[in-house]
N, C-alpha and C. Protein backbone atom coordinates (compact mmCIF):
# COMPACT_ATOMS: atom_id res chain seq x y z
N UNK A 1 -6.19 -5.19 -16.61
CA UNK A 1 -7.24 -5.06 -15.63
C UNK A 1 -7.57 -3.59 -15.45
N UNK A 2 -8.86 -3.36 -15.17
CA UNK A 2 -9.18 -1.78 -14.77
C UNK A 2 -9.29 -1.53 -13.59
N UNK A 3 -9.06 -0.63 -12.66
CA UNK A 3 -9.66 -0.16 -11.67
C UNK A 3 -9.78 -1.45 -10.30
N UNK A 4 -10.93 -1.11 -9.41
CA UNK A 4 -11.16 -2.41 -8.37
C UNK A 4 -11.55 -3.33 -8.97
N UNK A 5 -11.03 -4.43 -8.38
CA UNK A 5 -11.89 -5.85 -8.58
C UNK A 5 -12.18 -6.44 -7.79
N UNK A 6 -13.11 -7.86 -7.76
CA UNK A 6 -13.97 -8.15 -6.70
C UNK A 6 -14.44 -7.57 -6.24
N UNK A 7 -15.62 -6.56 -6.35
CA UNK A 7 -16.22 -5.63 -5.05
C UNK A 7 -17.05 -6.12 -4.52
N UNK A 8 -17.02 -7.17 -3.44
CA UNK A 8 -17.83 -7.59 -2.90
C UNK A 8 -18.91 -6.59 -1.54
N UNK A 9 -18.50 -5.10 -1.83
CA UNK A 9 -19.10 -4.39 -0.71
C UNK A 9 -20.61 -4.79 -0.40
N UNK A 10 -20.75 -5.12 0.90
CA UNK A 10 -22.51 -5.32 1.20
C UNK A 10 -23.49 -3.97 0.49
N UNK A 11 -24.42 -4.58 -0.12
CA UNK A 11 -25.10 -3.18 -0.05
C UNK A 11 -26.08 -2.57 0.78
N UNK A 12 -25.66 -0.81 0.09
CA UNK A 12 -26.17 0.16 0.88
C UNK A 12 -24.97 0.35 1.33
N UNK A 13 -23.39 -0.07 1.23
CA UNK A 13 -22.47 0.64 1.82
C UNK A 13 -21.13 0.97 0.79
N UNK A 14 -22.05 1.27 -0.62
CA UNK A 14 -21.08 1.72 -1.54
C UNK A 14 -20.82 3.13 -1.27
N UNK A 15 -19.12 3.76 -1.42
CA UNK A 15 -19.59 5.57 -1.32
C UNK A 15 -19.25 5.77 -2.35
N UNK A 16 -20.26 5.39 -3.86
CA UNK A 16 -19.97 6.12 -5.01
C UNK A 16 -18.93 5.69 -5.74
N UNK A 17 -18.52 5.99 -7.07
CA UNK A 17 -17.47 5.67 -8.08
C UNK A 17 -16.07 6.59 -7.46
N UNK A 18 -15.07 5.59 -7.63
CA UNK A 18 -13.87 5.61 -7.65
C UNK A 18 -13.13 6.78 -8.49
N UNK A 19 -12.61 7.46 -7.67
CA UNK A 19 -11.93 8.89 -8.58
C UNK A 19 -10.96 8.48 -9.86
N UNK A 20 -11.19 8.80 -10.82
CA UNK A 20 -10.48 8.53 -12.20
C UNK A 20 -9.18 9.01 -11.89
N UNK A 21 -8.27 7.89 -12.93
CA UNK A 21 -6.60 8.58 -12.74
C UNK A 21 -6.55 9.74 -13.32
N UNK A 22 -5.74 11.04 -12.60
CA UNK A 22 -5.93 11.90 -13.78
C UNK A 22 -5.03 11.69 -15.19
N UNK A 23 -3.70 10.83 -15.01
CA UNK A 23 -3.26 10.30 -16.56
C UNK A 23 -2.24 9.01 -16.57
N UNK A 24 -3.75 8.47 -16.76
CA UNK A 24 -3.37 6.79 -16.72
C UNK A 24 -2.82 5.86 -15.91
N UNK A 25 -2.81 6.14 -14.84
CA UNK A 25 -2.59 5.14 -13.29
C UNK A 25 -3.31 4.15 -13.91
N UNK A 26 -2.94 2.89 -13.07
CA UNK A 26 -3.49 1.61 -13.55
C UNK A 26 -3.75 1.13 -11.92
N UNK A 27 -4.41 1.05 -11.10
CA UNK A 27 -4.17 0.93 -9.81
C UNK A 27 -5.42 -0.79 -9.45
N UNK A 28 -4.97 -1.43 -9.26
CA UNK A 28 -6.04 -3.09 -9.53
C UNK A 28 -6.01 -3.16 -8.07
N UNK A 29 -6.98 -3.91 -7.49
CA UNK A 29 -7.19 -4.24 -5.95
C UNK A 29 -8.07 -5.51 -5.62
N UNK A 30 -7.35 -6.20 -5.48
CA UNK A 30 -8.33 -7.76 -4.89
C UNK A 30 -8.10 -7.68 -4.43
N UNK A 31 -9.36 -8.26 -3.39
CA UNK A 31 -9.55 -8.42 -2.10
C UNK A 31 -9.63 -10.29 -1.73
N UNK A 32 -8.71 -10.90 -1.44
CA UNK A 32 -9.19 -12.35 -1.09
C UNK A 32 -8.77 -12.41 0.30
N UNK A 33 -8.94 -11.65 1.44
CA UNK A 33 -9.40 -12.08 2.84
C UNK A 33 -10.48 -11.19 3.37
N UNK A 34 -11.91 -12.03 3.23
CA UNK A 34 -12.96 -11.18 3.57
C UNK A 34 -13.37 -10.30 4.68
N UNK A 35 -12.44 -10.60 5.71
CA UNK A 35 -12.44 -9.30 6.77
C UNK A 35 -12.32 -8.04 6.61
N UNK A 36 -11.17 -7.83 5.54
CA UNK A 36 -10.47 -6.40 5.30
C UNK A 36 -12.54 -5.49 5.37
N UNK A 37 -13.50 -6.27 4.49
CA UNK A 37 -14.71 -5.65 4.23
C UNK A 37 -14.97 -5.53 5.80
N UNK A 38 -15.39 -6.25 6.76
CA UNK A 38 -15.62 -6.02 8.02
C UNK A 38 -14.81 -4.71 8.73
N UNK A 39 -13.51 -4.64 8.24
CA UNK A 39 -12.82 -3.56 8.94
C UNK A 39 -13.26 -2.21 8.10
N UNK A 40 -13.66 -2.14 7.68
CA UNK A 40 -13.94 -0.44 6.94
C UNK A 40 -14.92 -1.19 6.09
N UNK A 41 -15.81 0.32 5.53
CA UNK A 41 -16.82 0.40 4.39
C UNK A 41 -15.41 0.59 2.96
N UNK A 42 -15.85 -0.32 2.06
CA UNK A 42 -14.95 -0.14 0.64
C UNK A 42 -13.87 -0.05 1.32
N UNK A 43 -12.94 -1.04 1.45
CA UNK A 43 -11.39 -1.00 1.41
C UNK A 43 -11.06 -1.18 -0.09
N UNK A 44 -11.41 -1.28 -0.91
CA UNK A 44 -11.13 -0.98 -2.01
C UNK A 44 -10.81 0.45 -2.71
N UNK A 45 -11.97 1.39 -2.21
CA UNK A 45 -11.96 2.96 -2.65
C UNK A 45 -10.72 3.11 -1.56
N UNK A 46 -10.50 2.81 -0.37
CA UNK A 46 -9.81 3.26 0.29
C UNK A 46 -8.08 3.05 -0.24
N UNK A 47 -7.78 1.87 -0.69
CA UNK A 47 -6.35 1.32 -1.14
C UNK A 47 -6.51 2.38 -2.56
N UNK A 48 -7.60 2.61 -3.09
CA UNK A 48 -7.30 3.86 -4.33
C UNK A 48 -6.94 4.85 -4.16
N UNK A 49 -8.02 5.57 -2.59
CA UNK A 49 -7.44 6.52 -2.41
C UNK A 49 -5.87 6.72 -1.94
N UNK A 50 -5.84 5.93 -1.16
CA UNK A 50 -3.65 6.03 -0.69
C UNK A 50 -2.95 6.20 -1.46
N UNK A 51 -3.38 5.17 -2.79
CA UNK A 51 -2.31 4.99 -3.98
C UNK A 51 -2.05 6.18 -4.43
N UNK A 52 -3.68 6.37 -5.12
CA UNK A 52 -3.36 7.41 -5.83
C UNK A 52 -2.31 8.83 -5.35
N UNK A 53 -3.25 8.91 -4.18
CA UNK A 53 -2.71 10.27 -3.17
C UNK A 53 -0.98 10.33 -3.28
N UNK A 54 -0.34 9.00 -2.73
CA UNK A 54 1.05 9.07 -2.40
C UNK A 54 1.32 9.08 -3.85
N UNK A 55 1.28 8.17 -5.10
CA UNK A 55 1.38 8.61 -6.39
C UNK A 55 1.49 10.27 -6.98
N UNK A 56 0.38 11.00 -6.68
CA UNK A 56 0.47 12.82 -6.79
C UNK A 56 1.27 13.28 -5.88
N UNK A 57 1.61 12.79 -4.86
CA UNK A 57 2.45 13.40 -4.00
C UNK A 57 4.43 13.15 -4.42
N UNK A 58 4.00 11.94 -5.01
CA UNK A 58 5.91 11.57 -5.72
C UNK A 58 5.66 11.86 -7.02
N UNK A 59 5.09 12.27 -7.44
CA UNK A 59 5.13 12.68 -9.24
C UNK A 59 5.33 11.40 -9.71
N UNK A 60 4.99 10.66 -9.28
CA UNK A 60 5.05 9.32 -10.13
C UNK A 60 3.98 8.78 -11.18
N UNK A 61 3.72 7.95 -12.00
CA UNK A 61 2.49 7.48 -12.41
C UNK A 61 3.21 5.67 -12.97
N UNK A 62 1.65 4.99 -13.20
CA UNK A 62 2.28 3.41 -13.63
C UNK A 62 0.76 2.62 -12.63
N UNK A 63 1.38 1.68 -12.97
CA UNK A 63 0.83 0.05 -12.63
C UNK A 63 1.01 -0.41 -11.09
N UNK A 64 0.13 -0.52 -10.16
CA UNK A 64 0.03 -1.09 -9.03
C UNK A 64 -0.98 -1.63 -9.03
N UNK A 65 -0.69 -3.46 -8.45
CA UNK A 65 -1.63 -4.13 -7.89
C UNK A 65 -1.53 -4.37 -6.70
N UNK A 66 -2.62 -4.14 -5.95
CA UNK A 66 -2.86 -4.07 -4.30
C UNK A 66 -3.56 -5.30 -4.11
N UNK A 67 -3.26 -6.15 -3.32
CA UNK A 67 -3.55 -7.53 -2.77
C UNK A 67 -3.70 -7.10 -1.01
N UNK A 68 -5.35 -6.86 -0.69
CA UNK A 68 -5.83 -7.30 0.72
C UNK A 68 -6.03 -8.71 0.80
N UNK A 69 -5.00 -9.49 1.80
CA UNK A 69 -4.24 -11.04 1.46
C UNK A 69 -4.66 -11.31 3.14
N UNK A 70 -4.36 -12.61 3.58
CA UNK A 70 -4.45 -13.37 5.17
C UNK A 70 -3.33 -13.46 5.16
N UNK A 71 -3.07 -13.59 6.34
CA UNK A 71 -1.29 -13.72 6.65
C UNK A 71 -0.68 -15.18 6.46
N UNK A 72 -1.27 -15.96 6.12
CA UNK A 72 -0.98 -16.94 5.33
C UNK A 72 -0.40 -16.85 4.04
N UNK A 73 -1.12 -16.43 3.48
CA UNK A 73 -0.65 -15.32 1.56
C UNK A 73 0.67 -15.31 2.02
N UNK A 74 0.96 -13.90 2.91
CA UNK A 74 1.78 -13.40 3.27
C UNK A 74 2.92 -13.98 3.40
N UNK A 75 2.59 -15.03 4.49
CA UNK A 75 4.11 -15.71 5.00
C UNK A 75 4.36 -16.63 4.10
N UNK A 76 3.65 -16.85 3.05
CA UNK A 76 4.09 -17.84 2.32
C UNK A 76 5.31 -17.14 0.98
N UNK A 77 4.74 -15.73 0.75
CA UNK A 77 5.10 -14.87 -0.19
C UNK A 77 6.25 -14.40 0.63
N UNK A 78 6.39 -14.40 1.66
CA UNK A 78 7.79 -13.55 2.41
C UNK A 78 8.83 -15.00 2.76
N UNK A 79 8.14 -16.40 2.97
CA UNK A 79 8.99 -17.33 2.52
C UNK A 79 9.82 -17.34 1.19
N UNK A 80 8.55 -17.69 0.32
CA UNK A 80 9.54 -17.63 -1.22
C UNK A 80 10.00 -16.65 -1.59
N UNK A 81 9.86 -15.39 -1.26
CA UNK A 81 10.84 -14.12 -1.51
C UNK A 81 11.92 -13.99 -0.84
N UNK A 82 11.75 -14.28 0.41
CA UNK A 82 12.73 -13.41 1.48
C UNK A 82 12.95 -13.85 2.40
N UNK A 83 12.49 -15.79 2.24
CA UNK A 83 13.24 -16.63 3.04
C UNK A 83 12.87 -16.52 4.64
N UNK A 84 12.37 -15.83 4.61
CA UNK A 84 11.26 -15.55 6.24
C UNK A 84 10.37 -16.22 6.13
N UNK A 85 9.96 -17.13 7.41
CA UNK A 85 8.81 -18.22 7.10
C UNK A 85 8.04 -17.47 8.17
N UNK A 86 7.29 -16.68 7.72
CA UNK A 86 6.10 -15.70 8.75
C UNK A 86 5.74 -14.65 8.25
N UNK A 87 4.77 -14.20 8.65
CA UNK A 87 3.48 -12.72 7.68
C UNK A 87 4.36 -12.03 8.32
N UNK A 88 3.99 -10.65 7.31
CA UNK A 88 4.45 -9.44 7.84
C UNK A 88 3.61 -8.65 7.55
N UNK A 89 3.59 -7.49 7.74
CA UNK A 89 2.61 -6.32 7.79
C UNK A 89 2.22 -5.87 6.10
N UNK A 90 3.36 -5.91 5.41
CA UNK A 90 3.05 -5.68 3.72
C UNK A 90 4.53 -5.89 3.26
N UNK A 91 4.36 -6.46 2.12
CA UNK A 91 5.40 -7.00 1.04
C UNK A 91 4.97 -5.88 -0.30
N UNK A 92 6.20 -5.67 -0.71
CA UNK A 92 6.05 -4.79 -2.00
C UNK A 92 7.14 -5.11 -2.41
N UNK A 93 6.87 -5.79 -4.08
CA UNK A 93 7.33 -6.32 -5.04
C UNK A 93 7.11 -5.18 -6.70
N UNK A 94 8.53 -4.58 -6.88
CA UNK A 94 8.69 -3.59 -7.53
C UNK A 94 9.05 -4.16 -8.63
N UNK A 95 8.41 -3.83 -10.43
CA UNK A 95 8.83 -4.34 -10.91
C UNK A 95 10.16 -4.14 -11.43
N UNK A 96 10.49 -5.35 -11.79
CA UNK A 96 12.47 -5.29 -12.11
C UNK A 96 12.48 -4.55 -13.39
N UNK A 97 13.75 -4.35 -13.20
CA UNK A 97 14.95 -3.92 -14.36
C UNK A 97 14.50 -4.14 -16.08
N UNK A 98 14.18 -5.59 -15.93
CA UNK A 98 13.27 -6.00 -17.24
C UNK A 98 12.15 -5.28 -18.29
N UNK A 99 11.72 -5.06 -17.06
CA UNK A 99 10.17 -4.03 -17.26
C UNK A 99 10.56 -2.87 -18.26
N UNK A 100 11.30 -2.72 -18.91
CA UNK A 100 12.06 -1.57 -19.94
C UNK A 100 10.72 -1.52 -21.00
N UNK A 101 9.91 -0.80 -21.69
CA UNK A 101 9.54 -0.89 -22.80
C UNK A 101 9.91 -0.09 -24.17
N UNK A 102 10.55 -0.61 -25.01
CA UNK A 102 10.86 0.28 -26.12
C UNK A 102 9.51 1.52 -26.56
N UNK A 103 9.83 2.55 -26.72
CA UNK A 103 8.85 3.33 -27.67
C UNK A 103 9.18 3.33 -28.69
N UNK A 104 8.39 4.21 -29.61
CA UNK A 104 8.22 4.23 -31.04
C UNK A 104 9.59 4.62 -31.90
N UNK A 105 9.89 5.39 -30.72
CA UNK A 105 11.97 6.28 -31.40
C UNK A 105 12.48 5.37 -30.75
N UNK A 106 12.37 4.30 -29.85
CA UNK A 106 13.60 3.31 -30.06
C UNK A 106 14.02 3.38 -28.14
N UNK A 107 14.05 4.85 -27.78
CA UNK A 107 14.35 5.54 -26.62
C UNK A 107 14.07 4.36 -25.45
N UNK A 108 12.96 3.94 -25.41
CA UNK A 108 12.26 3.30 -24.24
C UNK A 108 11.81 3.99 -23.15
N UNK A 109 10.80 3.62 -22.03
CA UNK A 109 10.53 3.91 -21.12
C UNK A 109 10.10 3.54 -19.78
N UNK A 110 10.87 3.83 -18.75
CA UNK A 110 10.87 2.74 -17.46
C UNK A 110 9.36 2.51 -17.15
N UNK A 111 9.14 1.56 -17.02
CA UNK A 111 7.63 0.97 -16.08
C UNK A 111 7.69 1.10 -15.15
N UNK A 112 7.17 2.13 -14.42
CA UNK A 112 7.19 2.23 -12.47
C UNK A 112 5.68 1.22 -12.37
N UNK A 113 6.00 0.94 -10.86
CA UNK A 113 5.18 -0.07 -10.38
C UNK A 113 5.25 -1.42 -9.75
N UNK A 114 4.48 -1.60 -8.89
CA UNK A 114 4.92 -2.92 -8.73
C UNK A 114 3.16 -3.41 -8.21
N UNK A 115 3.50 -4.65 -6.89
CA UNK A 115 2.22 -4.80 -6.36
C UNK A 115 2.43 -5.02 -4.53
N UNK A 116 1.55 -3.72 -4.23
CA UNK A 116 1.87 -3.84 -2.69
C UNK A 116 0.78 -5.35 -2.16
N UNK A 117 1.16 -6.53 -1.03
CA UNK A 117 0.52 -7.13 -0.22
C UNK A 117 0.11 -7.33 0.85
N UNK A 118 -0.88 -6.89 1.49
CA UNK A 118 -0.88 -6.35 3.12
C UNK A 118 -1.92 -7.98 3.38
N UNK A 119 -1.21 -8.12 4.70
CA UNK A 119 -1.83 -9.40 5.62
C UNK A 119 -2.57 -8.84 6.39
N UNK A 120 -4.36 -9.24 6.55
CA UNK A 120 -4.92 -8.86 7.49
C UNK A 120 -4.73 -8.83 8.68
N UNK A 121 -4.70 -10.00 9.22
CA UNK A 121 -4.70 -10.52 11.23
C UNK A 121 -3.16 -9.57 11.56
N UNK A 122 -2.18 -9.58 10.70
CA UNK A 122 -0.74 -8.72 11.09
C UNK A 122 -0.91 -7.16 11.55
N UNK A 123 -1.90 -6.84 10.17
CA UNK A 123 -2.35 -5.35 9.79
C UNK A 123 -3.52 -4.90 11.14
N UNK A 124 -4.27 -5.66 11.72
CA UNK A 124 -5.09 -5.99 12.36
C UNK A 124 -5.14 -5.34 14.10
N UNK A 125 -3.64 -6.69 13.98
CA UNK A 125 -2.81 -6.68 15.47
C UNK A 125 -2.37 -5.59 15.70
N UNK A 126 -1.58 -5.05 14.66
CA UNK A 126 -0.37 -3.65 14.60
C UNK A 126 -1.36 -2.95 15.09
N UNK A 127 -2.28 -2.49 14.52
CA UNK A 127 -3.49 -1.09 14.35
C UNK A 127 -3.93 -0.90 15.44
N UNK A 128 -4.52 -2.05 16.56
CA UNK A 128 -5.05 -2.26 17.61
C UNK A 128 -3.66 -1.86 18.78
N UNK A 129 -2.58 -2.62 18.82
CA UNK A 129 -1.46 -2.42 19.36
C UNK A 129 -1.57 -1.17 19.84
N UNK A 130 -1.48 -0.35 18.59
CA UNK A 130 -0.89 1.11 18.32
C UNK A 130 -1.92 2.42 18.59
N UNK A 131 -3.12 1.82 19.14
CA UNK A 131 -4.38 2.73 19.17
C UNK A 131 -4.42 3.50 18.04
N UNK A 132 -4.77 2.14 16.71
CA UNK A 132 -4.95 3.07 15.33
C UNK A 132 -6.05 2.15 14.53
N UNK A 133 -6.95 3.08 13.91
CA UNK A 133 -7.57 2.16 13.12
C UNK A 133 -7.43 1.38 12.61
N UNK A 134 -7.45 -0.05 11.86
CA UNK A 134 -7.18 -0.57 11.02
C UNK A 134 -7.10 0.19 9.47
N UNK A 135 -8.23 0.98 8.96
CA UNK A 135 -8.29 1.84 8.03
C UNK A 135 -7.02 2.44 7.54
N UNK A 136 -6.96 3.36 9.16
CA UNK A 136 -5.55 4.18 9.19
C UNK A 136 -4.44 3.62 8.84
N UNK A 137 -4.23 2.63 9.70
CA UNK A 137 -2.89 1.73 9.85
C UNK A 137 -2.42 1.10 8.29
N UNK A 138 -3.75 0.39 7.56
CA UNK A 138 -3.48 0.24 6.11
C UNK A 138 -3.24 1.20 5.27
N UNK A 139 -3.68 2.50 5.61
CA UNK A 139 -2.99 3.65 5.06
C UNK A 139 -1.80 4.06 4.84
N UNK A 140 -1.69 3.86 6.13
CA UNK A 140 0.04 4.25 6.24
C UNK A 140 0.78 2.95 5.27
N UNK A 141 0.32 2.14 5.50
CA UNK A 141 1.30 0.62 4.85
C UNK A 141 1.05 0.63 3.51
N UNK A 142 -0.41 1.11 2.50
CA UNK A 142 0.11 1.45 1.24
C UNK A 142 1.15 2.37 0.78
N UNK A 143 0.90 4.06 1.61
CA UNK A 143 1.82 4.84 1.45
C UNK A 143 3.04 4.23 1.07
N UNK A 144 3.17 3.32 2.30
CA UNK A 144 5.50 2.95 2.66
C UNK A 144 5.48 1.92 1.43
N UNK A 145 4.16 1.24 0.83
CA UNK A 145 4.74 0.58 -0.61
C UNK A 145 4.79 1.22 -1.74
N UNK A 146 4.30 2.32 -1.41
CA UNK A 146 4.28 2.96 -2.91
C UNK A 146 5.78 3.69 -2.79
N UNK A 147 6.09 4.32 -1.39
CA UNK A 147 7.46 4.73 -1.27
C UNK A 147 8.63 3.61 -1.92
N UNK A 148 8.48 2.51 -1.11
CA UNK A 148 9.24 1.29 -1.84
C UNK A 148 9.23 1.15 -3.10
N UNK A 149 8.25 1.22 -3.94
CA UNK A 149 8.55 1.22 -5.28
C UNK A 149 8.85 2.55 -6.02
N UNK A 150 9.23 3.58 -5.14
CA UNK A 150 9.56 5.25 -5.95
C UNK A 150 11.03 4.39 -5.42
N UNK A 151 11.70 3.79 -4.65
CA UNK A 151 12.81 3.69 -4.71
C UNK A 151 13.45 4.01 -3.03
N UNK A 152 12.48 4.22 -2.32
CA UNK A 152 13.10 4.41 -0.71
C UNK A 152 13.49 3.13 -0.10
N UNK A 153 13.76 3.05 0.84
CA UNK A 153 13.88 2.07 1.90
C UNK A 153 14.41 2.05 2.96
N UNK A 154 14.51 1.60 4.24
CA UNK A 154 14.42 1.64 5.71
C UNK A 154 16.01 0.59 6.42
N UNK A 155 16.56 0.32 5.35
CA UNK A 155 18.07 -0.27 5.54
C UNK A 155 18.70 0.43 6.84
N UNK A 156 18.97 1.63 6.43
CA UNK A 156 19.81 2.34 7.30
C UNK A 156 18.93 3.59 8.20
N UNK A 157 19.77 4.26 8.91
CA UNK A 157 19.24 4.97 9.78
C UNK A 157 18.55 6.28 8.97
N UNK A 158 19.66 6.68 8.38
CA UNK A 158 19.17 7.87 7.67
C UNK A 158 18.10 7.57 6.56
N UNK A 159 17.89 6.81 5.91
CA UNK A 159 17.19 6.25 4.79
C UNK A 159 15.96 6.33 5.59
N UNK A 160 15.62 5.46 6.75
CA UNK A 160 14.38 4.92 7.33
C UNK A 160 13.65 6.37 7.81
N UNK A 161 14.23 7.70 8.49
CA UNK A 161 14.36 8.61 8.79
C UNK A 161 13.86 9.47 7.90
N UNK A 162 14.02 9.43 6.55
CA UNK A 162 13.41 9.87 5.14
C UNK A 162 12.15 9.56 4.62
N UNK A 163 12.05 7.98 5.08
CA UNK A 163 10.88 7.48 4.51
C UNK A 163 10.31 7.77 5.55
N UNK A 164 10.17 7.88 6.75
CA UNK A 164 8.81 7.96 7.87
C UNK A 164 8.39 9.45 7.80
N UNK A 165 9.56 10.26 7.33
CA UNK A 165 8.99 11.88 6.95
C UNK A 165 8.53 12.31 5.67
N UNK A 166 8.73 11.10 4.84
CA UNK A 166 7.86 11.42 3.59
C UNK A 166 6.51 10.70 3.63
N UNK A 167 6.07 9.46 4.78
CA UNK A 167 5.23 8.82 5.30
C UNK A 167 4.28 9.68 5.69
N UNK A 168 4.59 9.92 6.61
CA UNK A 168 4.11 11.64 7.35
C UNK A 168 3.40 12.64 6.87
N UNK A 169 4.40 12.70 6.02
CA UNK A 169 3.36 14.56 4.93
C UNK A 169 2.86 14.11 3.98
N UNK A 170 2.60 12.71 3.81
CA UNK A 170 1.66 12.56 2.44
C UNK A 170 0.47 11.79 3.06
N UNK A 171 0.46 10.91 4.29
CA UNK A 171 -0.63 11.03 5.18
C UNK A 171 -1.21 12.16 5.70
N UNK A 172 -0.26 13.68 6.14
CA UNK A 172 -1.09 14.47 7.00
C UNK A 172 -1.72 15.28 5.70
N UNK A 173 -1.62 14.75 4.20
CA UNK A 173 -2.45 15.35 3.57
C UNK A 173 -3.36 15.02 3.21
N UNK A 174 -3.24 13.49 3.88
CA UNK A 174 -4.53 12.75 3.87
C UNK A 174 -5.67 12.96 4.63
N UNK A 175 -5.15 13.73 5.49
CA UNK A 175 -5.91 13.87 6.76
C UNK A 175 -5.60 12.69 8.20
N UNK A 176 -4.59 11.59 7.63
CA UNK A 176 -4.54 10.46 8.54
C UNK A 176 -3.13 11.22 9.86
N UNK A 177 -3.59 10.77 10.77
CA UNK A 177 -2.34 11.23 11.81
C UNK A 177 -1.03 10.46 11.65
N UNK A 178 -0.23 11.19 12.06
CA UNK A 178 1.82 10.77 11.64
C UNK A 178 1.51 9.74 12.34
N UNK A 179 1.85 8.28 12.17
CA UNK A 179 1.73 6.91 12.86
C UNK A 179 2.93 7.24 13.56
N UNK A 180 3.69 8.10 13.07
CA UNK A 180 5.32 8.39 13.95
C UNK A 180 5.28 8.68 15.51
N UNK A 181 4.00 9.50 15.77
CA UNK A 181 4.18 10.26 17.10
C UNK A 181 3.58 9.23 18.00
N UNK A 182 4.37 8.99 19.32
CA UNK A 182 3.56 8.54 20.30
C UNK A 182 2.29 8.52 20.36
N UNK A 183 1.63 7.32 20.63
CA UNK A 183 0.23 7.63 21.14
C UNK A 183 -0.24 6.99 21.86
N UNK A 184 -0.85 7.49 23.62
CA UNK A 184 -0.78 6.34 24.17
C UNK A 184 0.57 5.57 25.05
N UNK A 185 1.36 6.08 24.88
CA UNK A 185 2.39 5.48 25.46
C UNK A 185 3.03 4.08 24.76
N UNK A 186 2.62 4.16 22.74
CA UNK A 186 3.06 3.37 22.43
C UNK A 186 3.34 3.96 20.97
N UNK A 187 4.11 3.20 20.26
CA UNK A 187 4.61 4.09 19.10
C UNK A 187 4.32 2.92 18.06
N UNK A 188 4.11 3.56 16.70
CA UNK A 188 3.32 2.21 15.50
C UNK A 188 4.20 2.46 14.48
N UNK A 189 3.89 1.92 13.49
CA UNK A 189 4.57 2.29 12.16
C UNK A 189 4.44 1.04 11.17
N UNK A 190 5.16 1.41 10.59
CA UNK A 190 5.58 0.12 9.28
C UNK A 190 6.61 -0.81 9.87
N UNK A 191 6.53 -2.09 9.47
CA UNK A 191 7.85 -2.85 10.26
C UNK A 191 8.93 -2.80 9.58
N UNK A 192 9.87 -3.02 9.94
CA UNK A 192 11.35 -2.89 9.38
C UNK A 192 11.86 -4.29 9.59
C-alpha cells in the first residue's frame, strides 16, 4: 500500500499533498469511522504528520498502519488481544519477532513497525475531558504508538515516566502542548 487511503476529505478542505518519506517510511491510514473527518480537516495528513515526526525524532524508519476505528473495532480488538472486553484509547500491535527478513549477505534485517488503532467516541471523550482538542489528543496517542513500537512502555513507574517525557519533546516539536501538565484542574494523557 502507498501513503493515505480512503480520502474521503469533503472538498475544498484538502491542505495539499502529503510530505514524502525522506527514506522509505511506509506509513498507510484508513479511515473507517467517519467522524474522525468531522473532528479535524484531513485526519489523514494529520496521522502522517505524527508518524512521521515521532519516526525523525527516534531515528527509526519501517511500516505503520494507522487505523481511525469506532470503539467497537476497538473493544473487539482489545478483546481478542488482551482479553479486555471494552475500547480503549489506542491499541498498538508491533510486529513480532518473525518479521526477520534475510538480505542479500544472508545478515538479515529487523522490520520495525507495526499498526497503531485509535477508537473515536474513547479518543473523543478523553480530549473533551481534558480541555484538548480531539486533533491534539490523537496526536499525542499516535506519538505513545509509535513509542510502543520503538520498544517503550508504561508497566512500571520509571518506564511510564520515560515515555510521557519522550511524549512531551516530540509533541512540543510539534508545536502540540505536553498533555502532561495540568490544565484546567484536570490532567490527560494516554491510558495505562
Amino acid at each position: 500500500m502507498d501513503g493515505a487511503h480512503e480520502d474521503t476529505t469533503p472538498a475544498g478542505q484538502d491542505d495539499g499533498p502529503v510530505p514524502q518519506p525522506p527514506f522509505g517510511d511506509d506509513i498507510d491510514v484508513s479511515i473507517t469511522e467517519r467522524r474522525w473527518h468531522r473532528a479535524m480537516p484531513n485526519p489523514a495528513r494529520e496521522v502522517q504528520r505524527a508518524v512521521r515526526a515521532a519516526m525523525r525524532e527516534l531515528d527509526v524508519s519501517g511500516a505503520v498502519t494507522v487505523v481511525l476505528a469506532d470503539d467497537l473495532t476497538v473493544r473487539r480488538l482489545n478483546h481478542l488481544h488482551r482479553g479486555r472486553n471494552k475500547p480503549t484509547n489506542v491499541l498498538t500491535f508491533e510486529y513480532a519477532p518473525a518479521d526477520y527478513a534475510p538480505t542479500d549477505s544472508g545478515s538479515g534485517i529487523w522490520l520495525w513497525g507495526g499498526d497503531i488503532i485509535l477508537a473515536f467516541a474513547t479518543v473523543e471523550r478523553e480530549a473533551r475531558a481534558a480541555g484538548r482538542s480531539v486533533r491534539n489528543h490523537m496526536m499525542h496517542l499516535l506519538v505513545h504508538g509509535v513509542l510502543h513500537l520503538s520498544g517503550y512502555d508504561h508497566h512500571h513507574a520509571g518506564d511510564a515516566r520515560a515515555m510521557e517525557m519522550e511524549e512531551s519533546r516530540i509533541l512540543g516539536r510539534m508545536g502540540i502542548p505536553n498533555p502532561w501538565k495540568h490544565r484546567g484542574g484536570r490532567e490527560g494523557g494516554a491510558a495505562r
